[in-house]
Protein backbone atom coordinates (compact mmCIF):
# COMPACT_ATOMS: atom_id res chain seq x y z
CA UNK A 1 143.72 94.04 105.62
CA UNK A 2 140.73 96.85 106.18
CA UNK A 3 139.88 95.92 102.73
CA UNK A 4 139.62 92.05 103.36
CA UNK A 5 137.75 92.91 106.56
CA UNK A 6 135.20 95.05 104.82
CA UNK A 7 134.98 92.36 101.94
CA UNK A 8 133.59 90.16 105.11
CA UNK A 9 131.11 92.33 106.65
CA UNK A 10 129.76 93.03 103.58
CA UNK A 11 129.32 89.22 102.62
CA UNK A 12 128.37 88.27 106.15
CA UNK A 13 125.43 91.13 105.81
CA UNK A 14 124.07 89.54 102.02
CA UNK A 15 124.24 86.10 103.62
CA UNK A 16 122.15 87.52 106.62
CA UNK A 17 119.60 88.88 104.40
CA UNK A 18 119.07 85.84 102.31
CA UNK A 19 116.05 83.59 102.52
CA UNK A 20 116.55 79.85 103.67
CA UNK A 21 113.60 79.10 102.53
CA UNK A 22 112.30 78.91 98.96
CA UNK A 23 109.10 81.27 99.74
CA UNK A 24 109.31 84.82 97.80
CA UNK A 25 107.71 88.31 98.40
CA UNK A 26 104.91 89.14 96.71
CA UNK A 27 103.67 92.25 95.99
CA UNK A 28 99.57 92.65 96.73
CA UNK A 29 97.84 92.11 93.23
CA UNK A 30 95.01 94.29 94.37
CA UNK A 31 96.87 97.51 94.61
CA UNK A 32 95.89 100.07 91.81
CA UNK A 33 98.59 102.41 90.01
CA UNK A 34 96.89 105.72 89.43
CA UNK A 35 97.31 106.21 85.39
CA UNK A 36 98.14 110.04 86.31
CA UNK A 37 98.04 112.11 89.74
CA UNK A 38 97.55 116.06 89.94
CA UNK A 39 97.84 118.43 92.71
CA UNK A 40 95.44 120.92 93.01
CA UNK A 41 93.67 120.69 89.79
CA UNK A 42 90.79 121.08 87.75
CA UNK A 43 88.23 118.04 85.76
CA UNK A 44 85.55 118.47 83.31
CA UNK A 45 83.31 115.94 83.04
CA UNK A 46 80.84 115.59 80.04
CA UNK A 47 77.22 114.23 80.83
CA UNK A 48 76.62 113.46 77.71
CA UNK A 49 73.31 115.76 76.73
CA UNK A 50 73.88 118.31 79.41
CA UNK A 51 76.43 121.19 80.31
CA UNK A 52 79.52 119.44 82.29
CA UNK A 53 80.20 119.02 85.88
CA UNK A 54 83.27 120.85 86.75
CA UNK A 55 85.36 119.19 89.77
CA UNK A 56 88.39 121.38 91.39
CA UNK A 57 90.28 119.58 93.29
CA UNK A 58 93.55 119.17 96.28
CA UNK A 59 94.12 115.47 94.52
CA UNK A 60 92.60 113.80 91.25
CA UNK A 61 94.10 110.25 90.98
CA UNK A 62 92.68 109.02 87.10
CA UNK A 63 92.57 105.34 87.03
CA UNK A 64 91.89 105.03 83.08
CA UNK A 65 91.46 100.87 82.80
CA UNK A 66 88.94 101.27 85.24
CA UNK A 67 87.28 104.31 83.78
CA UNK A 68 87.46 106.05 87.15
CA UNK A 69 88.94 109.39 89.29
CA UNK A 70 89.40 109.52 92.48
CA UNK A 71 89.28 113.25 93.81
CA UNK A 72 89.76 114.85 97.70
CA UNK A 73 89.21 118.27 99.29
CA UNK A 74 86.26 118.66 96.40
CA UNK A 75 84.24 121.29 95.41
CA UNK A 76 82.12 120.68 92.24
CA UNK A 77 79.52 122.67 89.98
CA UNK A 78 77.68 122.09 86.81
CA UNK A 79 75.83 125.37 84.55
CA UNK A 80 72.86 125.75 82.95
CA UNK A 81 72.06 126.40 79.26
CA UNK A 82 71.86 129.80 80.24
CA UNK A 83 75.52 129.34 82.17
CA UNK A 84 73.84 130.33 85.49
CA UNK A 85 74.87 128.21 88.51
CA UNK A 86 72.56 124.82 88.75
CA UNK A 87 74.40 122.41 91.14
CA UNK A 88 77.10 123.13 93.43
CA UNK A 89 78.45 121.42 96.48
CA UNK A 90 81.99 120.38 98.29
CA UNK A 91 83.31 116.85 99.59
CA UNK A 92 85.76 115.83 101.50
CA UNK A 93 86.77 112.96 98.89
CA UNK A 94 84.79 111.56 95.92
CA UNK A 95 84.87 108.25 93.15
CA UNK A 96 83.79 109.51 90.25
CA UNK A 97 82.67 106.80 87.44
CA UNK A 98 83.77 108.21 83.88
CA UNK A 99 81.75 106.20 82.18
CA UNK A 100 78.32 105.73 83.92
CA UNK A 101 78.93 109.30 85.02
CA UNK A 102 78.14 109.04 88.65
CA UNK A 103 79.77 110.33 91.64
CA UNK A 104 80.16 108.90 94.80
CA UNK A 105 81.17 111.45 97.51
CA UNK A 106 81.95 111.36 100.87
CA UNK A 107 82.93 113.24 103.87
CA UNK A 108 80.72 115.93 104.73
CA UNK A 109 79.10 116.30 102.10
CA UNK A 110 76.93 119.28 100.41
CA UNK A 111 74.87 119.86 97.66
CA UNK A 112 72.94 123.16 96.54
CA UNK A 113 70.37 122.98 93.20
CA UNK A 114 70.21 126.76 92.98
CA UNK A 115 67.20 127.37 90.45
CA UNK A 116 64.94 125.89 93.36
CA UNK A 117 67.15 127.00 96.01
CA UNK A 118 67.61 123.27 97.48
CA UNK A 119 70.18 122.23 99.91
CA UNK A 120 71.69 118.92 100.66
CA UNK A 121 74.18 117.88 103.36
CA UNK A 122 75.04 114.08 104.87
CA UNK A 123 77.65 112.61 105.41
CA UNK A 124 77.77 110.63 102.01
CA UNK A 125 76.01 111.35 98.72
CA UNK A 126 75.63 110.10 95.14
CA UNK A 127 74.81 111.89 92.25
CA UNK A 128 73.64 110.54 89.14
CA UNK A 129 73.85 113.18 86.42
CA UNK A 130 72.02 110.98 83.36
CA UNK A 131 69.17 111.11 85.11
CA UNK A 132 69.60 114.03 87.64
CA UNK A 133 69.25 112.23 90.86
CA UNK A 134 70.51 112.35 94.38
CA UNK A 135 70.57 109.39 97.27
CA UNK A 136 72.62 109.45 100.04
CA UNK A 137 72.13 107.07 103.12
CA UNK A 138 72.25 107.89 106.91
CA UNK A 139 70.88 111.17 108.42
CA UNK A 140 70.40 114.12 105.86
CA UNK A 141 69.77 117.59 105.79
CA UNK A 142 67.40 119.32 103.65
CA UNK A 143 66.82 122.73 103.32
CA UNK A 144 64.23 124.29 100.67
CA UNK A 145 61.89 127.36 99.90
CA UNK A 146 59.25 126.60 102.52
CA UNK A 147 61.07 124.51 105.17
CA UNK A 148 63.98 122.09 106.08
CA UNK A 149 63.65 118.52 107.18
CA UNK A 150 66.26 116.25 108.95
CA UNK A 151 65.83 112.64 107.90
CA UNK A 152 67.36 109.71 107.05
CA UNK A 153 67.94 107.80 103.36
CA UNK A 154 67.16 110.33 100.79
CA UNK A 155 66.21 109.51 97.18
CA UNK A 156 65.88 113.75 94.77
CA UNK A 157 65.10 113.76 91.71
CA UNK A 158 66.38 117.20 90.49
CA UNK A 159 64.67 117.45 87.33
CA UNK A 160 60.97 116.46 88.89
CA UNK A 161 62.09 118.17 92.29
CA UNK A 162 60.59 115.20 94.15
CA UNK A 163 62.53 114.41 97.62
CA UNK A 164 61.80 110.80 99.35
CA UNK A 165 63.46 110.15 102.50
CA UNK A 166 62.67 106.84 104.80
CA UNK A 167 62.15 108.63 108.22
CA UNK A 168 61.67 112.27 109.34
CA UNK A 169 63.29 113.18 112.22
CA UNK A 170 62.59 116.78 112.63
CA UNK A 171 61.85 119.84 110.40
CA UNK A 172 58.59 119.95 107.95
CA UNK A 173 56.94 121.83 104.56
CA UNK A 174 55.75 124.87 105.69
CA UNK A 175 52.87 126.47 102.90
């Protein structure tokens, strides 16, 4: 009898589940599988003619098909020839394209170029390491030999040391 009375409840409880109607669930087509995730990790990535940009990481999600990583809690660096430090800089979170080799960070981010002793901070920033360039949109900070200048919508090239930015809110080039 318990046995017959469990057989019931069980059967009344798939029969309350079931759908009347003929609609299914359908998982969102849009959501990405990472290929691999890693904890607290280390990426090397190749810029082609130049020495690599080395990302550490708290999470690297690699999304191969889409020739991308997405990293968090970043700090980053690339060498020299000469192996001396000549970018740094942290993140809170970053989209790194493999194959254009551009990253997109986020979060409080900062920059140094230590040969010329130049210092970036926004909030977002993108570096472009084929052609060793810098934008980042909203207020930025720069800080160099000679001065520091709050402005908004920066454009650095690295290589030329040549700093654009659309306003100037404070700050200046001392000689």
């Amino acid at each position: 009898m318990r046995n017959i009375l469990f057989v019931l409840i069980f059967i009344l409880i798939l029969s309350g589940c079931s759908r009347e109607d003929s609609s299914s669930i359908v998982l969102r087509e849009e959501f990405e599988m990472p290929d691999i995730i890693l904890q607290d990790t280390r990426y090397t990535l190749s810029t082609g003619e130049g020495e690599p940009i080395v990302i550490e990481a708290k999470e690297m999600k690699v999304f191969q098909a889409e020739d991308k990583v997405l990293v968090s809690n970043i700090s980053f660096s690339q060498k020299n020839s000469d192996g001396k430090d000549y970018i740094t800089g942290t993140a809170f979170s970053g989209n790194i394209n493999i194959k254009d080799k551009v990253c997109y960070f986020s979060g409080k981010t900062s920059l140094k170029q230590h040969i010329d002793n130049l210092s970036i901070e926004a909030e977002s920033l993108t570096f472009d390491s084929r052609d060793n360039t810098v934008s980042a949109t909203g207020e930025v900070s720069v800080t160099f030999p000679g001065g520091s200048i709050v402005g908004t919508d920066l454009f650095a090239d690295l290589t030329r040391m040549s700093l654009e930015l659309r306003e100037i809110k404070e700050g200046g080039v001392d000689n």
